[in-house]
PDB file of N, CA and C in Angstrom:
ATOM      1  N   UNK A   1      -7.520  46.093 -23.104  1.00  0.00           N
ATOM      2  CA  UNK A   1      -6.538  45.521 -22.211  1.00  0.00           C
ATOM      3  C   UNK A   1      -6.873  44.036 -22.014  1.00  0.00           C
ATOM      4  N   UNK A   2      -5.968  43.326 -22.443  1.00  0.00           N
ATOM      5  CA  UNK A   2      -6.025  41.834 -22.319  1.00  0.00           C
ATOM      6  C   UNK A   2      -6.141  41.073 -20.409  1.00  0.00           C
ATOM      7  N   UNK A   3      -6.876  40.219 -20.101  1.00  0.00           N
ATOM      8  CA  UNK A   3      -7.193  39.645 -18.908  1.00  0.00           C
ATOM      9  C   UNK A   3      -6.151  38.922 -18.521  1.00  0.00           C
ATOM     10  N   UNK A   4      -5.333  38.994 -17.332  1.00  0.00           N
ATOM     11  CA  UNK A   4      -4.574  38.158 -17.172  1.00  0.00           C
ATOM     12  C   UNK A   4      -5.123  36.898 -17.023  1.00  0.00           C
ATOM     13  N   UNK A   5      -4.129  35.674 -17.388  1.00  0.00           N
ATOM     14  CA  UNK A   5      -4.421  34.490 -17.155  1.00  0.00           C
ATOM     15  C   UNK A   5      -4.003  34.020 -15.424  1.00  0.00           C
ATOM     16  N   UNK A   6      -5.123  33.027 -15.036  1.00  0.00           N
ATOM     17  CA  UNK A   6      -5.031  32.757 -13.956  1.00  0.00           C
ATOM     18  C   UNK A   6      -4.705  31.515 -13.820  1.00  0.00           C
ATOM     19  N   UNK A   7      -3.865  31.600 -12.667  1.00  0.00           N
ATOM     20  CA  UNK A   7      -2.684  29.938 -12.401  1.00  0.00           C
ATOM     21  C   UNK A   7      -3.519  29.554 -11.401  1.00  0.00           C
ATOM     22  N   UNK A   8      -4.377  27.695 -12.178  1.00  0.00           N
ATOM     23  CA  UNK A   8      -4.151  27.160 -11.264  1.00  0.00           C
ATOM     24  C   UNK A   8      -3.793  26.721  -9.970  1.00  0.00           C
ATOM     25  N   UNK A   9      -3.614  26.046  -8.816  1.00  0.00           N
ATOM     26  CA  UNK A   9      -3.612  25.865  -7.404  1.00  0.00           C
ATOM     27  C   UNK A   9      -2.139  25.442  -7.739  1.00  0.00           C
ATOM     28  N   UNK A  10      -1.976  23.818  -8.547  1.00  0.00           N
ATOM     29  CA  UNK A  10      -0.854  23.035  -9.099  1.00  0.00           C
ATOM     30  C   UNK A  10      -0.025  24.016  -9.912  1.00  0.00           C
ATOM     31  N   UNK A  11      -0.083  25.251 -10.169  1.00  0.00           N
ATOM     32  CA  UNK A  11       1.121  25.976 -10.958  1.00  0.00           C
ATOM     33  C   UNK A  11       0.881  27.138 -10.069  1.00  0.00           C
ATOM     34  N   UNK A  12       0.193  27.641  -9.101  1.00  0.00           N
ATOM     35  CA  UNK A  12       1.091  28.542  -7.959  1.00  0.00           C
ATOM     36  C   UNK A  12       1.787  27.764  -6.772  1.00  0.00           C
ATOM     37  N   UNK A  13       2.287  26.551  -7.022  1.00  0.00           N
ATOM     38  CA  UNK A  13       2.234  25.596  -5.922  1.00  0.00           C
ATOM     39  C   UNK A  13       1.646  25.582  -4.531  1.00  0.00           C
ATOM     40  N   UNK A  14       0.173  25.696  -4.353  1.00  0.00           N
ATOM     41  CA  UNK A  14      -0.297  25.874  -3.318  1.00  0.00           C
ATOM     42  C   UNK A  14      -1.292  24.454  -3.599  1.00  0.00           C
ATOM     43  N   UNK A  15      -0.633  23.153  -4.155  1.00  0.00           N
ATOM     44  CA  UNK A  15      -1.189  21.974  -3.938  1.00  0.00           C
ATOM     45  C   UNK A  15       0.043  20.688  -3.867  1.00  0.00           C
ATOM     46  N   UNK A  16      -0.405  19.476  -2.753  1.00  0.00           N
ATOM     47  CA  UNK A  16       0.908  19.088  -2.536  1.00  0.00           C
ATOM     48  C   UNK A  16      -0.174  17.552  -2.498  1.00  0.00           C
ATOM     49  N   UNK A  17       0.160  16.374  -3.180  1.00  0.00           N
ATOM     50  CA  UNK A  17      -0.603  15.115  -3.140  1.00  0.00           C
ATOM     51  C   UNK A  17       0.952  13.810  -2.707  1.00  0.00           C
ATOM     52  N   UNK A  18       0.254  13.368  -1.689  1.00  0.00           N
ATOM     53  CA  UNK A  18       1.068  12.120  -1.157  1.00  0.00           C
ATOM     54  C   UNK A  18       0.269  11.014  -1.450  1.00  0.00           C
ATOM     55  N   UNK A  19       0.862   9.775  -1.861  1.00  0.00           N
ATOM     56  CA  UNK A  19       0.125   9.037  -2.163  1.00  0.00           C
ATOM     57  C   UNK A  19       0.770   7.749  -1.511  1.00  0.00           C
ATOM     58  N   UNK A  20       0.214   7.020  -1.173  1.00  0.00           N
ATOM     59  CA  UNK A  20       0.518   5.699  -0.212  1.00  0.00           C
ATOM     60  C   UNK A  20       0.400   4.601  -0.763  1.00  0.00           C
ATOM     61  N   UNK A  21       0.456   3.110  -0.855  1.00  0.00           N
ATOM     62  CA  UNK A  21       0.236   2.070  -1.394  1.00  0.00           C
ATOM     63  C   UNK A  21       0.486   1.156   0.011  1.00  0.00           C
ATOM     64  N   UNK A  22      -0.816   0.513   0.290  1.00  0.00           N
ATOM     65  CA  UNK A  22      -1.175  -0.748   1.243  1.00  0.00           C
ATOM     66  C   UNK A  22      -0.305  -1.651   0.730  1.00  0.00           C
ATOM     67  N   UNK A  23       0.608  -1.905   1.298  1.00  0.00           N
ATOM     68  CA  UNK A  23       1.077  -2.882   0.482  1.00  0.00           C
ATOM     69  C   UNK A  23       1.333  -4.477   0.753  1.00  0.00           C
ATOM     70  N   UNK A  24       0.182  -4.380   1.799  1.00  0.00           N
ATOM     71  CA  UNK A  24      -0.407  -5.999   2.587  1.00  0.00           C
ATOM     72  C   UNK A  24      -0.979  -5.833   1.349  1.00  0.00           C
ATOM     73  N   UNK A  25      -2.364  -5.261   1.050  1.00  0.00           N
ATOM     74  CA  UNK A  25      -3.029  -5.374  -0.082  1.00  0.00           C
ATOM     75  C   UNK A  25      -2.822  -5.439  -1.553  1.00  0.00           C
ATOM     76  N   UNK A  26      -1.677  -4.750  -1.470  1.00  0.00           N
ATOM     77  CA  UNK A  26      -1.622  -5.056  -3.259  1.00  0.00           C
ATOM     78  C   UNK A  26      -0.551  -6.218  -3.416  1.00  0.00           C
ATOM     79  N   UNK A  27       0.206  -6.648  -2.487  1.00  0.00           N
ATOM     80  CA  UNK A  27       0.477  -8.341  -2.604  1.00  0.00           C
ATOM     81  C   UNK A  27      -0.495  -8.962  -2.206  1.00  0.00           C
ATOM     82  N   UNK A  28      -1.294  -9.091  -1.509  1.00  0.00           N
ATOM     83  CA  UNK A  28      -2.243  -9.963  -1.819  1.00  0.00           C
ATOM     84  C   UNK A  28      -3.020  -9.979  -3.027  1.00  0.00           C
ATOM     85  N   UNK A  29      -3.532  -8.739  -3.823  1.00  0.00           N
ATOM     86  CA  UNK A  29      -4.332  -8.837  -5.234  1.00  0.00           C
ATOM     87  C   UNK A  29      -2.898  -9.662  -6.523  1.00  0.00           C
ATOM     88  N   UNK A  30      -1.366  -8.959  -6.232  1.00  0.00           N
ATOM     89  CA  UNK A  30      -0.589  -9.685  -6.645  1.00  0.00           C
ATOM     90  C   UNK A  30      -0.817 -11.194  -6.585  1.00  0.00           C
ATOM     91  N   UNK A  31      -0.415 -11.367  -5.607  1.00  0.00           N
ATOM     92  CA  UNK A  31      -0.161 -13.273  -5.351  1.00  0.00           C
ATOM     93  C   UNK A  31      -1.835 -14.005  -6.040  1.00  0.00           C
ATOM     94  N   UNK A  32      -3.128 -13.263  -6.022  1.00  0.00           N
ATOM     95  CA  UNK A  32      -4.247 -14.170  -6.578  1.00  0.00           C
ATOM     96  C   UNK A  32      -3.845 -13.337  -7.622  1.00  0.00           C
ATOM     97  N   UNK A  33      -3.242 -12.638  -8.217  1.00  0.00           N
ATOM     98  CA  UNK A  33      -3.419 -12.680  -9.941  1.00  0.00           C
ATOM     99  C   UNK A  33      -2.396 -13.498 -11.069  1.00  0.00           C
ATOM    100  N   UNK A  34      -1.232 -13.547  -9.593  1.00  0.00           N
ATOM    101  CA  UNK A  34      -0.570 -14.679 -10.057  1.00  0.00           C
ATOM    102  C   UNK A  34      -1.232 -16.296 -10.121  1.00  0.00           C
ATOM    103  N   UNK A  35      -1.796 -16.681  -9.369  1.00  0.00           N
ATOM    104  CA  UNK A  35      -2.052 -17.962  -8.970  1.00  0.00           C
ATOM    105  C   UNK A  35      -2.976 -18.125  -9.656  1.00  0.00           C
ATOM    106  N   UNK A  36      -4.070 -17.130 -10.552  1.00  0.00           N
ATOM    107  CA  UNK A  36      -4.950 -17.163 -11.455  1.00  0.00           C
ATOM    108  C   UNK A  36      -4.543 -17.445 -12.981  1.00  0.00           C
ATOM    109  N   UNK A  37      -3.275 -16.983 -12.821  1.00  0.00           N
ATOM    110  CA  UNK A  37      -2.802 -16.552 -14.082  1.00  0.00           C
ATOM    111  C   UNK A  37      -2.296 -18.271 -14.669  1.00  0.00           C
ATOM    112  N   UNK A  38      -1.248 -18.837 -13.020  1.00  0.00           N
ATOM    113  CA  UNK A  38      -1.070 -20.097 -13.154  1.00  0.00           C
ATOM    114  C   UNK A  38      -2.035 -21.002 -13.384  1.00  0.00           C
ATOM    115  N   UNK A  39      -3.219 -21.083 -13.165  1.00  0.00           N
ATOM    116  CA  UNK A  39      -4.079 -22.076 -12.783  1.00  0.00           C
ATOM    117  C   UNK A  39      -4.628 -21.697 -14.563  1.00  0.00           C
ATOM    118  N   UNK A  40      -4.835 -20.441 -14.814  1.00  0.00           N
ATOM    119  CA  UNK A  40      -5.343 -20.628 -16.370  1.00  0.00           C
ATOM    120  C   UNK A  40      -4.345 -21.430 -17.636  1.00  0.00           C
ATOM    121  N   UNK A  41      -2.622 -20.875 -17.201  1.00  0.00           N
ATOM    122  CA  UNK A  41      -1.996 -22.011 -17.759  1.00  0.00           C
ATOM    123  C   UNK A  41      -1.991 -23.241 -17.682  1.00  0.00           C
ATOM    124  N   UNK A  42      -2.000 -23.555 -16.810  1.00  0.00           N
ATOM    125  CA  UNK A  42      -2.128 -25.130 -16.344  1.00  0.00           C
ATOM    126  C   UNK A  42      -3.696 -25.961 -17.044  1.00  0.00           C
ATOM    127  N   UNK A  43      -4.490 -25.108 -17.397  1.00  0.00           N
ATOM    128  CA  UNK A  43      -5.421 -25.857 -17.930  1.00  0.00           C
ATOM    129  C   UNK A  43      -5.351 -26.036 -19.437  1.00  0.00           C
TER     130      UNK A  43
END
């Protein structure tokens, strides 16, 4: 007799992920990767 296969948490849906983005922070890493990016053109 073959073993049933067992489901995962994510395929009995008994897992649920929210995910957020700071997004003071990732315009700020924005705006210095811009201004880096400028300042390397400019040279």
């Amino acid at each position: 007799m073959p073993s049933q296969m067992k489901l995962g948490l994510d395929l009995r849906g008994g897992v649920h992920f929210l995910m957020e983005v700071d997004m003071d922070t990732a315009l700020g890493k924005l705006q210095e990767q811009n201004i880096d990016s400028l300042r390397s053109e400019l040279r």
